[in-house]
PDB file of N, CA and C in Angstrom:
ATOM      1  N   UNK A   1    -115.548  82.449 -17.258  1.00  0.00           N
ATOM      2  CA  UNK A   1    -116.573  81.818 -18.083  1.00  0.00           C
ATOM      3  C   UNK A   1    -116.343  80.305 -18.039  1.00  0.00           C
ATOM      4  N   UNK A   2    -117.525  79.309 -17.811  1.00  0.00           N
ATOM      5  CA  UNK A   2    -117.362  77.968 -17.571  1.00  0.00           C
ATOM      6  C   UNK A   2    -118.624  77.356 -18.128  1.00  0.00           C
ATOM      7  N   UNK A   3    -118.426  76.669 -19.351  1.00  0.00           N
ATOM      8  CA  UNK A   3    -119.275  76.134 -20.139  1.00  0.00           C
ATOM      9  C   UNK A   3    -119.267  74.747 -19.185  1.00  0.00           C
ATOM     10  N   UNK A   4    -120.898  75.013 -19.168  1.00  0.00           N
ATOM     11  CA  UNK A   4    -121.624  73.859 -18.257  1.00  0.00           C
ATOM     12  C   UNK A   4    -121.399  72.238 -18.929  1.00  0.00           C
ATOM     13  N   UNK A   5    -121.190  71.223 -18.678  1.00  0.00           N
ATOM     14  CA  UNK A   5    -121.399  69.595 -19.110  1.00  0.00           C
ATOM     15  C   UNK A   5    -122.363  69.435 -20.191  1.00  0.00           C
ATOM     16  N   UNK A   6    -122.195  68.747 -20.836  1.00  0.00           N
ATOM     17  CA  UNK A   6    -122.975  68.597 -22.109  1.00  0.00           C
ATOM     18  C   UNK A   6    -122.236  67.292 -22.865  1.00  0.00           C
ATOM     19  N   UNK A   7    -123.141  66.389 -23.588  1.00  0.00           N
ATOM     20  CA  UNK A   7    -123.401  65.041 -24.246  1.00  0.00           C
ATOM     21  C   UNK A   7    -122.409  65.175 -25.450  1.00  0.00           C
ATOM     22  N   UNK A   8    -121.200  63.871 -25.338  1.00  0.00           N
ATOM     23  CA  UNK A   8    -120.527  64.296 -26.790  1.00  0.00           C
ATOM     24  C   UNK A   8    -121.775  64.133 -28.368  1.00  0.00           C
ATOM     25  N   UNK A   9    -121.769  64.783 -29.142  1.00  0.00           N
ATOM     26  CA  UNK A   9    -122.522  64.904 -30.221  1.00  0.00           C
ATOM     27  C   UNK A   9    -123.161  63.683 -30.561  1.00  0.00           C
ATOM     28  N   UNK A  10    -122.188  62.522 -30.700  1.00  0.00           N
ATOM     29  CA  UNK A  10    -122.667  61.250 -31.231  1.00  0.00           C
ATOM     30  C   UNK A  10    -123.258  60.385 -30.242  1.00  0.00           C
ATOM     31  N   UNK A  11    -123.563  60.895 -29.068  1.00  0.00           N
ATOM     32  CA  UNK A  11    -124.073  60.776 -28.097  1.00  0.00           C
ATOM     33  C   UNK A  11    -125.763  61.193 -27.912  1.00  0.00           C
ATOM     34  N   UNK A  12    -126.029  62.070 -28.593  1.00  0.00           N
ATOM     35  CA  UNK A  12    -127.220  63.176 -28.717  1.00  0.00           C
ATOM     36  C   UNK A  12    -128.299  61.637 -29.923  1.00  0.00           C
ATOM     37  N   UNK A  13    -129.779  61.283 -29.408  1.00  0.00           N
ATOM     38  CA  UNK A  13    -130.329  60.501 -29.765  1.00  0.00           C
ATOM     39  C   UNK A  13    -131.589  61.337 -30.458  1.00  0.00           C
ATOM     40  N   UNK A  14    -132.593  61.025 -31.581  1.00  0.00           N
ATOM     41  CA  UNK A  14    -133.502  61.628 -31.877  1.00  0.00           C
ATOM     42  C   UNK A  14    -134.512  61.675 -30.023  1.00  0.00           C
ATOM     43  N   UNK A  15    -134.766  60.334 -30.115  1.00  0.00           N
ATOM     44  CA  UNK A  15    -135.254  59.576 -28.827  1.00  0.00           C
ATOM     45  C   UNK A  15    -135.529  60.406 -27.801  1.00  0.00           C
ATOM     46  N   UNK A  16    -134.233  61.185 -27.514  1.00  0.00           N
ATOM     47  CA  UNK A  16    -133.552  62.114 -26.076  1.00  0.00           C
ATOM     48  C   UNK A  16    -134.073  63.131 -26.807  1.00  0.00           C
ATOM     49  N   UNK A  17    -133.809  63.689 -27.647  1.00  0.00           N
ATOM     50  CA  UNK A  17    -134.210  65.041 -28.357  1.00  0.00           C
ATOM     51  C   UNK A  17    -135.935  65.209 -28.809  1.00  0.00           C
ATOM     52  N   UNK A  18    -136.378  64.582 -29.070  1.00  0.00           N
ATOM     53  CA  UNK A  18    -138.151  64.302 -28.873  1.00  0.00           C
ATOM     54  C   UNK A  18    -138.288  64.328 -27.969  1.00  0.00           C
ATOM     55  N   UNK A  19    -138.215  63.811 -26.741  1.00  0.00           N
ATOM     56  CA  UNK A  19    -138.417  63.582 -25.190  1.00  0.00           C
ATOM     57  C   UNK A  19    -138.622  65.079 -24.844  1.00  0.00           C
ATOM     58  N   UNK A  20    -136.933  65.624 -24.746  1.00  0.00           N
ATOM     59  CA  UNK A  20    -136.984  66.905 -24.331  1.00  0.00           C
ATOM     60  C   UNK A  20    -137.795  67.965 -24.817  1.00  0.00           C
ATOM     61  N   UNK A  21    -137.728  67.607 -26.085  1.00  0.00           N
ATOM     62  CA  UNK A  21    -139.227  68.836 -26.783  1.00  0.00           C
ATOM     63  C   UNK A  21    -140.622  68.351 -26.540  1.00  0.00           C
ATOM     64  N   UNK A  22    -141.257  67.334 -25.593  1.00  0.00           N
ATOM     65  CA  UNK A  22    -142.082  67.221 -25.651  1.00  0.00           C
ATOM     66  C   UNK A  22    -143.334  67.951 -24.407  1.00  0.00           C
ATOM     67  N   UNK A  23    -141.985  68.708 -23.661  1.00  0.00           N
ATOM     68  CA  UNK A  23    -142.680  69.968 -22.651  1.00  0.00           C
ATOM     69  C   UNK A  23    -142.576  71.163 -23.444  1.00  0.00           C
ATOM     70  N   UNK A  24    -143.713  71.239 -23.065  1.00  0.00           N
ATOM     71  CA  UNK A  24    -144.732  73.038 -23.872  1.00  0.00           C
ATOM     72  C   UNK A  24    -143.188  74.091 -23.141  1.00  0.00           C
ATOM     73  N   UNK A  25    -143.602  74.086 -22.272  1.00  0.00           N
ATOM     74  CA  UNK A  25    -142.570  74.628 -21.526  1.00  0.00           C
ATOM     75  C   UNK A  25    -140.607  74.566 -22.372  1.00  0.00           C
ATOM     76  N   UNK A  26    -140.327  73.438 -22.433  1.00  0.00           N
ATOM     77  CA  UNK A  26    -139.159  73.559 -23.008  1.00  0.00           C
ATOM     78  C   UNK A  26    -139.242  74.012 -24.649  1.00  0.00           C
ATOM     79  N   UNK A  27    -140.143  73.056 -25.300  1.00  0.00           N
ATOM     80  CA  UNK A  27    -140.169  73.691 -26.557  1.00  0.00           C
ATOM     81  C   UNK A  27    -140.563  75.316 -26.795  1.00  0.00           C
ATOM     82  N   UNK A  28    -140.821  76.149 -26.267  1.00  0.00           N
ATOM     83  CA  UNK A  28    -141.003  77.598 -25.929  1.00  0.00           C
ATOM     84  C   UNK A  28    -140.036  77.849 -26.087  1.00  0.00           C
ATOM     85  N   UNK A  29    -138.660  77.595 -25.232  1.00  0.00           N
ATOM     86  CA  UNK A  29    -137.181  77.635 -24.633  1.00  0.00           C
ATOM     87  C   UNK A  29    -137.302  77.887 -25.975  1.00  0.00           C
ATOM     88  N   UNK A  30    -136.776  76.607 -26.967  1.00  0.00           N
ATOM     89  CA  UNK A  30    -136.319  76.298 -27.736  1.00  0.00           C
ATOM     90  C   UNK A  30    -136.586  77.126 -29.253  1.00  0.00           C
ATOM     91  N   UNK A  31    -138.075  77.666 -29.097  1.00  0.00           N
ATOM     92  CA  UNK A  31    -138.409  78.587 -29.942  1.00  0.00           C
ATOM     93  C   UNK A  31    -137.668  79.839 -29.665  1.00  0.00           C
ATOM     94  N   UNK A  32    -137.323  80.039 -27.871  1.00  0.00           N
ATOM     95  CA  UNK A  32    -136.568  81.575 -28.547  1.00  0.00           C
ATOM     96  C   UNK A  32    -135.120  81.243 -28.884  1.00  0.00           C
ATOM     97  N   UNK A  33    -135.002  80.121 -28.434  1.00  0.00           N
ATOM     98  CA  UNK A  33    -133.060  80.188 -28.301  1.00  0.00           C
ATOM     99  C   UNK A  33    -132.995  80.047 -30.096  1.00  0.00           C
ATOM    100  N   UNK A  34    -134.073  79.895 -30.877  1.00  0.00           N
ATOM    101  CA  UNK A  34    -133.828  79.554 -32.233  1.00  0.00           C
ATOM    102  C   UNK A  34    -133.467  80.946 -32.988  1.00  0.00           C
ATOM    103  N   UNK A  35    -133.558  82.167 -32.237  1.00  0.00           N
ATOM    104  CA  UNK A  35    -132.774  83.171 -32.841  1.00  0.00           C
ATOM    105  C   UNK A  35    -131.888  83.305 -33.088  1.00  0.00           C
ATOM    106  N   UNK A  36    -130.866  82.217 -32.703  1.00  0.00           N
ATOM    107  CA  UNK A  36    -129.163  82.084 -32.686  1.00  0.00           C
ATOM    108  C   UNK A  36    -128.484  82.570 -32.042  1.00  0.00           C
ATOM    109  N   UNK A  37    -129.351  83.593 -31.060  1.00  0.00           N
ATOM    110  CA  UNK A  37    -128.627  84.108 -29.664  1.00  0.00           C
ATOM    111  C   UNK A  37    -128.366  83.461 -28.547  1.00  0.00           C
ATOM    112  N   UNK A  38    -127.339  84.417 -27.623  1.00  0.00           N
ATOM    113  CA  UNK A  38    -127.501  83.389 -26.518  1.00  0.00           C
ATOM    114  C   UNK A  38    -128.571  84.391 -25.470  1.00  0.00           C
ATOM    115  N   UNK A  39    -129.035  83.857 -24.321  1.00  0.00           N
ATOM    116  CA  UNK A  39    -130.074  84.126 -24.028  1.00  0.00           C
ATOM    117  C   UNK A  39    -129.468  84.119 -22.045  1.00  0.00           C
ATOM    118  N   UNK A  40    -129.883  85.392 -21.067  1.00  0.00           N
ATOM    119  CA  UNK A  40    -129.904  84.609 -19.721  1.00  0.00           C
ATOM    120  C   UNK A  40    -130.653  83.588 -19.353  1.00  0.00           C
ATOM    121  N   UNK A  41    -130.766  82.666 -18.767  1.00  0.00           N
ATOM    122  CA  UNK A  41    -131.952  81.732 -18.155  1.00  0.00           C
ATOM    123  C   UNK A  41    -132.657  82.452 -17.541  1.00  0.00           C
ATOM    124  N   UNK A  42    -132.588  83.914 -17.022  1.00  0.00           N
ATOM    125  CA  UNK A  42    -133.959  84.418 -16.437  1.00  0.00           C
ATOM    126  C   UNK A  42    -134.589  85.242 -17.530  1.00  0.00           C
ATOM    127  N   UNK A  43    -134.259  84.888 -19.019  1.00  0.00           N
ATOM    128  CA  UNK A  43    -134.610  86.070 -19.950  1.00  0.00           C
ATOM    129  C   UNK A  43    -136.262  85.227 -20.102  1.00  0.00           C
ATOM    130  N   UNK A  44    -136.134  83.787 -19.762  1.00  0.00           N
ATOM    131  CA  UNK A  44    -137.052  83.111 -20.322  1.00  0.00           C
ATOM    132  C   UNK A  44    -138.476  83.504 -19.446  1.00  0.00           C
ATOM    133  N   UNK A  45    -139.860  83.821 -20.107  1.00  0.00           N
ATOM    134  CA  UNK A  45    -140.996  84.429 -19.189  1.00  0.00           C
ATOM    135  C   UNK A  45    -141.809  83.543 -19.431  1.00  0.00           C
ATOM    136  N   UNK A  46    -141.798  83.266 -18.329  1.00  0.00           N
ATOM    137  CA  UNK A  46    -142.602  81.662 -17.668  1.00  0.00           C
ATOM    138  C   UNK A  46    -142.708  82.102 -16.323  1.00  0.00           C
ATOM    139  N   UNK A  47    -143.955  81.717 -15.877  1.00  0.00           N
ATOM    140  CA  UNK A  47    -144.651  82.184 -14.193  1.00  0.00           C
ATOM    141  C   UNK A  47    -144.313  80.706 -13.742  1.00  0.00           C
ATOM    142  N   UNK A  48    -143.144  80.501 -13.938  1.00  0.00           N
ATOM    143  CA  UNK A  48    -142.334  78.757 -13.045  1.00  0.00           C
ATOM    144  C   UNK A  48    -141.076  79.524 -11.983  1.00  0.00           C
ATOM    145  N   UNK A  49    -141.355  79.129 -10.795  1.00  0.00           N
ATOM    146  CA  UNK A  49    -140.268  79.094 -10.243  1.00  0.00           C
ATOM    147  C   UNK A  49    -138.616  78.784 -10.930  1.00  0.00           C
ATOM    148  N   UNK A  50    -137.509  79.911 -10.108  1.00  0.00           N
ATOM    149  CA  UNK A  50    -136.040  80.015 -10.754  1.00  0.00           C
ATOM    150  C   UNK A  50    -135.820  78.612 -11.096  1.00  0.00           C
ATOM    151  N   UNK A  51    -136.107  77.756 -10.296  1.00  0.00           N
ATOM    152  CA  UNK A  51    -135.265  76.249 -10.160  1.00  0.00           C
ATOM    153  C   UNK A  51    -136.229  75.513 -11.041  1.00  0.00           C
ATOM    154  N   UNK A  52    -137.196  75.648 -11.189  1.00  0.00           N
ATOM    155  CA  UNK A  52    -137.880  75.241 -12.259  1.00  0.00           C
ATOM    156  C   UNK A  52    -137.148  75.212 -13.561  1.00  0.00           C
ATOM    157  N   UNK A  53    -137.339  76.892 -13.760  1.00  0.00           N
ATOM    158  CA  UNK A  53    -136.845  77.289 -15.055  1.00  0.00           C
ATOM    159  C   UNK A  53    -135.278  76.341 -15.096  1.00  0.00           C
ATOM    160  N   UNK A  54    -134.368  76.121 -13.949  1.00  0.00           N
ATOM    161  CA  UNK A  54    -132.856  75.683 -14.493  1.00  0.00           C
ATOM    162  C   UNK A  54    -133.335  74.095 -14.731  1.00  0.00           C
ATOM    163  N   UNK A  55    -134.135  73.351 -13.975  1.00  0.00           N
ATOM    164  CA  UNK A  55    -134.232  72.301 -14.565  1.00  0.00           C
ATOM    165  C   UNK A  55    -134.620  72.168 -15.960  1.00  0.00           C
ATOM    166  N   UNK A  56    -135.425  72.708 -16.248  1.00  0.00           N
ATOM    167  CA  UNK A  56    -135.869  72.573 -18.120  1.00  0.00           C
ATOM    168  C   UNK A  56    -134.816  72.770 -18.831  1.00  0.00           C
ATOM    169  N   UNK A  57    -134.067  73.991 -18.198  1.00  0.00           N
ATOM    170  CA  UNK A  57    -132.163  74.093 -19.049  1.00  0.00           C
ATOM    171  C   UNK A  57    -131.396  73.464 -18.693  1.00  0.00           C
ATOM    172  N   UNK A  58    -131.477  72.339 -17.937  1.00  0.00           N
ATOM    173  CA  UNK A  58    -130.769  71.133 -17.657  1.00  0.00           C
ATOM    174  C   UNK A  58    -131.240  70.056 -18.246  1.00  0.00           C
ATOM    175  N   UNK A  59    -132.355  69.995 -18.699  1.00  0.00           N
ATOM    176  CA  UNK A  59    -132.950  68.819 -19.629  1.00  0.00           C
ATOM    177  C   UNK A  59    -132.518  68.871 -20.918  1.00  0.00           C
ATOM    178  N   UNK A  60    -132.620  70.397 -21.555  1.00  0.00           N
ATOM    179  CA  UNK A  60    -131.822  70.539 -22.795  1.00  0.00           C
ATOM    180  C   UNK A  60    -130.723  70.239 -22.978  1.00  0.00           C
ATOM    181  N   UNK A  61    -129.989  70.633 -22.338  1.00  0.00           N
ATOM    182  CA  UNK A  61    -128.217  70.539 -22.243  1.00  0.00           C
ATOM    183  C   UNK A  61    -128.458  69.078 -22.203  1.00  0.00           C
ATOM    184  N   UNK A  62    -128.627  68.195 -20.950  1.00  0.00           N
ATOM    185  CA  UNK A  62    -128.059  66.750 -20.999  1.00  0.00           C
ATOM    186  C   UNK A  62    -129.205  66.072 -22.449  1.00  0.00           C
ATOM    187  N   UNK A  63    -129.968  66.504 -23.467  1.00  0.00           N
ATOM    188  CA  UNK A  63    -130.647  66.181 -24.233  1.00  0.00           C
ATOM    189  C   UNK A  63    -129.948  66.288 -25.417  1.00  0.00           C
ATOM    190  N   UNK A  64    -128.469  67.395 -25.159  1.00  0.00           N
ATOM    191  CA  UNK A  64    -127.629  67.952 -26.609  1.00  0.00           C
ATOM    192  C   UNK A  64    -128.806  68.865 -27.490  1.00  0.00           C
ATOM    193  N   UNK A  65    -129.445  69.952 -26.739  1.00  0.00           N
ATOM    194  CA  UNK A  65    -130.591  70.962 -27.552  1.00  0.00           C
ATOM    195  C   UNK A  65    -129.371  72.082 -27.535  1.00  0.00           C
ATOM    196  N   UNK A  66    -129.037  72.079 -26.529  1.00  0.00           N
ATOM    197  CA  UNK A  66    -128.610  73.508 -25.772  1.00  0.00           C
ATOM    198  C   UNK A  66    -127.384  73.262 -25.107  1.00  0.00           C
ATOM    199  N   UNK A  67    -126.827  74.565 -25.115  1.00  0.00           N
ATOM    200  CA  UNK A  67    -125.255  74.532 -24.674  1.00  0.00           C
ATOM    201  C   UNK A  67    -125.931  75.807 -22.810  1.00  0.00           C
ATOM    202  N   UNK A  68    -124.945  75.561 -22.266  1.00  0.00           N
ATOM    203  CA  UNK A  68    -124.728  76.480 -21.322  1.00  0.00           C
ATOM    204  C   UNK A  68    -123.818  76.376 -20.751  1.00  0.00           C
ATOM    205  N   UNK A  69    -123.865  77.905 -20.232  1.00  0.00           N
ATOM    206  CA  UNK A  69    -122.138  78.737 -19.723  1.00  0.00           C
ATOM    207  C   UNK A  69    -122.500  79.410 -18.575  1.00  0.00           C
ATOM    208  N   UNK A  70    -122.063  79.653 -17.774  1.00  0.00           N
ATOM    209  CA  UNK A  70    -121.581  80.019 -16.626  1.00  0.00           C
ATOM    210  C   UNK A  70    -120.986  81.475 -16.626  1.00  0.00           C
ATOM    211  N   UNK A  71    -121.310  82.469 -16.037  1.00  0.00           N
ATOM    212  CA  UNK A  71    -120.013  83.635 -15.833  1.00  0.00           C
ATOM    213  C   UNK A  71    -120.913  84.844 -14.658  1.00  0.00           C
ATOM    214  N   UNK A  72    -120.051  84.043 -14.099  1.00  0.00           N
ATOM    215  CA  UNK A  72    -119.958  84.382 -12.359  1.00  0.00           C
ATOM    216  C   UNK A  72    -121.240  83.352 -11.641  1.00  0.00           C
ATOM    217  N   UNK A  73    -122.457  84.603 -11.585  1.00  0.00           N
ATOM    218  CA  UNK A  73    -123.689  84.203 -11.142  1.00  0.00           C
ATOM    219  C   UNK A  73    -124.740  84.225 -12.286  1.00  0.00           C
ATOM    220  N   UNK A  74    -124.379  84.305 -13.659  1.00  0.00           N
ATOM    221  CA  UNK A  74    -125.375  84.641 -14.440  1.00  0.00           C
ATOM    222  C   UNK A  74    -125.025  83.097 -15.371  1.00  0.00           C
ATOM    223  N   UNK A  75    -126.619  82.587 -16.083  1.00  0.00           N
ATOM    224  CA  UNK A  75    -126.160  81.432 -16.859  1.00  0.00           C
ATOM    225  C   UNK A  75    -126.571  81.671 -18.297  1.00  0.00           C
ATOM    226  N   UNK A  76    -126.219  81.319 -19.568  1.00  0.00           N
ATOM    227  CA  UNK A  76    -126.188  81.945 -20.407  1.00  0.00           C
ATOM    228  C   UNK A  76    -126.822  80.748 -21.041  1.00  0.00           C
ATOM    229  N   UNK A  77    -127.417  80.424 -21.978  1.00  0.00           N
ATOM    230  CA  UNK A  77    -128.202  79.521 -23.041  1.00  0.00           C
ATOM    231  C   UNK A  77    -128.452  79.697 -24.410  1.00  0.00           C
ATOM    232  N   UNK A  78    -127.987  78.865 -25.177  1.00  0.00           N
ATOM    233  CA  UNK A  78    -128.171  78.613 -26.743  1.00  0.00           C
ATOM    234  C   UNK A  78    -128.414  77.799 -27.120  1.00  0.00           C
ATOM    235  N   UNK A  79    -128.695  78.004 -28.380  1.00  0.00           N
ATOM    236  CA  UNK A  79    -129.057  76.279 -29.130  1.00  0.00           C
ATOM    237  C   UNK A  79    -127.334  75.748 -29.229  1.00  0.00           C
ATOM    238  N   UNK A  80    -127.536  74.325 -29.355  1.00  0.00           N
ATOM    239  CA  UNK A  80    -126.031  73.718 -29.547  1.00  0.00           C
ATOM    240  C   UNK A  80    -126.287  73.797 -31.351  1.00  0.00           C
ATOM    241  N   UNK A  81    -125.119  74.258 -31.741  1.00  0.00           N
ATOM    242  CA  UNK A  81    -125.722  74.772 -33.169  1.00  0.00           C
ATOM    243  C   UNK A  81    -125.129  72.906 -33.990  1.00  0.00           C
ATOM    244  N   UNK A  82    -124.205  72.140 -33.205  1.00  0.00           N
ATOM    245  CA  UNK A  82    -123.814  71.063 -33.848  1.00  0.00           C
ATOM    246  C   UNK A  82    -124.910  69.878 -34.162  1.00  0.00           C
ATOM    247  N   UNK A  83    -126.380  70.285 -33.670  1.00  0.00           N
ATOM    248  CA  UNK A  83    -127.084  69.771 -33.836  1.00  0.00           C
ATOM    249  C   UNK A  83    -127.765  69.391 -34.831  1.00  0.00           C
ATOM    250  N   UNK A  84    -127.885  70.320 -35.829  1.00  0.00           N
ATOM    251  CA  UNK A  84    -128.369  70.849 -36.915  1.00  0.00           C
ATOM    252  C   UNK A  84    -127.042  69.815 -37.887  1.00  0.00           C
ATOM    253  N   UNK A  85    -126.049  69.896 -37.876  1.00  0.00           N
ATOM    254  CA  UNK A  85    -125.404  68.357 -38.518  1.00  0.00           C
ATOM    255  C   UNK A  85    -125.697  67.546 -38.324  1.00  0.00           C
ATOM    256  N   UNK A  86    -126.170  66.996 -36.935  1.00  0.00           N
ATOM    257  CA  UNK A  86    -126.200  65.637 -36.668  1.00  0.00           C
ATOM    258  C   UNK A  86    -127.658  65.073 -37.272  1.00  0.00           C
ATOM    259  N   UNK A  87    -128.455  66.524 -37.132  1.00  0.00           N
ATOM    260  CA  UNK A  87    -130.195  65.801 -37.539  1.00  0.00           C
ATOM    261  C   UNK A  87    -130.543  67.041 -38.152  1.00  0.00           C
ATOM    262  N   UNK A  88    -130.111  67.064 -39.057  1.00  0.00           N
ATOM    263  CA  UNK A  88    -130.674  68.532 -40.736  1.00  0.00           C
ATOM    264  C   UNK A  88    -131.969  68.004 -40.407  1.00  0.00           C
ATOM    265  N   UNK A  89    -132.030  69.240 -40.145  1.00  0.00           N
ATOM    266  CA  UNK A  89    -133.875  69.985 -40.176  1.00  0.00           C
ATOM    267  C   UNK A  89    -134.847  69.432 -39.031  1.00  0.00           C
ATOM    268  N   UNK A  90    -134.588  68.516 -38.282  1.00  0.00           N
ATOM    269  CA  UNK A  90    -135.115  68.402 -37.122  1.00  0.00           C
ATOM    270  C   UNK A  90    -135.582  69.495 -36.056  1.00  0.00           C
ATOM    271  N   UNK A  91    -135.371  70.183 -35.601  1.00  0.00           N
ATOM    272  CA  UNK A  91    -135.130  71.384 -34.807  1.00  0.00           C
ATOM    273  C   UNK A  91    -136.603  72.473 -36.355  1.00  0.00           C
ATOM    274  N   UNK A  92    -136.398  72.385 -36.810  1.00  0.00           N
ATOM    275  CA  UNK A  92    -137.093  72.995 -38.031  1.00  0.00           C
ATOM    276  C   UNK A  92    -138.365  72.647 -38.290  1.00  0.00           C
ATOM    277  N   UNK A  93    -138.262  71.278 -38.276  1.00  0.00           N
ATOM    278  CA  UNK A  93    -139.283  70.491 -38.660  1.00  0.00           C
ATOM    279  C   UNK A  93    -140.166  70.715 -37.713  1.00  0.00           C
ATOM    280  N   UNK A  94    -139.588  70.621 -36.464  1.00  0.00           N
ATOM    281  CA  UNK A  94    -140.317  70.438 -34.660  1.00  0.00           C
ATOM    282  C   UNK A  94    -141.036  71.777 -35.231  1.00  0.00           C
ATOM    283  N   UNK A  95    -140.441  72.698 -34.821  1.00  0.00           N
ATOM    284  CA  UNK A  95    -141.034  74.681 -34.733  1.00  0.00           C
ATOM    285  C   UNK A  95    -142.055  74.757 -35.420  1.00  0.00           C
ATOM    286  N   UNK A  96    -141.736  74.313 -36.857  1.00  0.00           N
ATOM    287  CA  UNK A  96    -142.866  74.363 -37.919  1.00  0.00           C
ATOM    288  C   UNK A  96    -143.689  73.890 -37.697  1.00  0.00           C
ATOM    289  N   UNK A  97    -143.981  72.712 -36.960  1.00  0.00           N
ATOM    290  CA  UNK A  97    -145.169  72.020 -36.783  1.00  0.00           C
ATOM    291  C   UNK A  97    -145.785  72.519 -35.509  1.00  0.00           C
ATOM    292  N   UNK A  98    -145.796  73.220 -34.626  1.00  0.00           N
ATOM    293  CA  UNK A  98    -146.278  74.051 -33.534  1.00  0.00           C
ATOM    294  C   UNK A  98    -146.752  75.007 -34.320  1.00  0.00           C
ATOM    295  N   UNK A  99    -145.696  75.581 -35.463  1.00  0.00           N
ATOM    296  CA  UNK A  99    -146.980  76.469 -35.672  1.00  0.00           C
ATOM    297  C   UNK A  99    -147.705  76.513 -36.626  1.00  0.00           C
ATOM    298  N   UNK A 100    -148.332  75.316 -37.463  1.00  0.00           N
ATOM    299  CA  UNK A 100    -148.924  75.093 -38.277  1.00  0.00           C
ATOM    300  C   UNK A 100    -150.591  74.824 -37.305  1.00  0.00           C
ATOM    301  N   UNK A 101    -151.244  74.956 -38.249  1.00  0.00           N
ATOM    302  CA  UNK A 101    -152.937  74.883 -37.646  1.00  0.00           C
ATOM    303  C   UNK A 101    -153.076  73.778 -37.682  1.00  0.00           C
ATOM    304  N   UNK A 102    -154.053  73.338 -36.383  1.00  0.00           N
ATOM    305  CA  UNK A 102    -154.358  71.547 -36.306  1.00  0.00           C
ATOM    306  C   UNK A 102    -155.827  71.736 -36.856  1.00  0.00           C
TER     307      UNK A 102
END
């Protein structure tokens, strides 16, 4: 098991973290990884090519959304839960407002 590179915490910017949620596509991610599970990267169902899909989980991770791990050939994805200290209710705030009516 080999937890992938990732941003020390105080490192992690609202800035970078808006950015990254601002693909339909990643914020989706981000809605399921909000179950507190961890998730495969092919669990995610999106009609995007594999390498597609790892770039969007490479935007998270270097964004500090998401952690990922390694074990063997399979890659594993979660929310980085230290996030939720650094910016209470952000991550919350985002979800809620997707699914509120415009």
């Amino acid at each position: 098991m080999r937890q992938l590179p990732h941003p020390d915490l105080q490192d992690v910017s609202v800035p970078r973290v808006l950015s990254a949620l601002g693909d339909p596509v990643r914020l989706g991610m981000v809605r399921t990884l909000s179950d507190g599970e961890e998730h495969l990267r092919g669990e995610f169902e999106y009609e995007l090519a594999q390498s597609t899909i790892s770039h969007h989980v490479k935007t998270l991770v270097d964004a500090g959304i998401a952690l990922a791990r390694r074990e063997g050939t399979r890659c594993f994805v979660s929310l980085r839960p230290q996030l939720e200290d650094r910016f209470p209710g952000l991550l919350t705030a985002v979800l809620a407002q997707q699914d509120s009516p415009r």
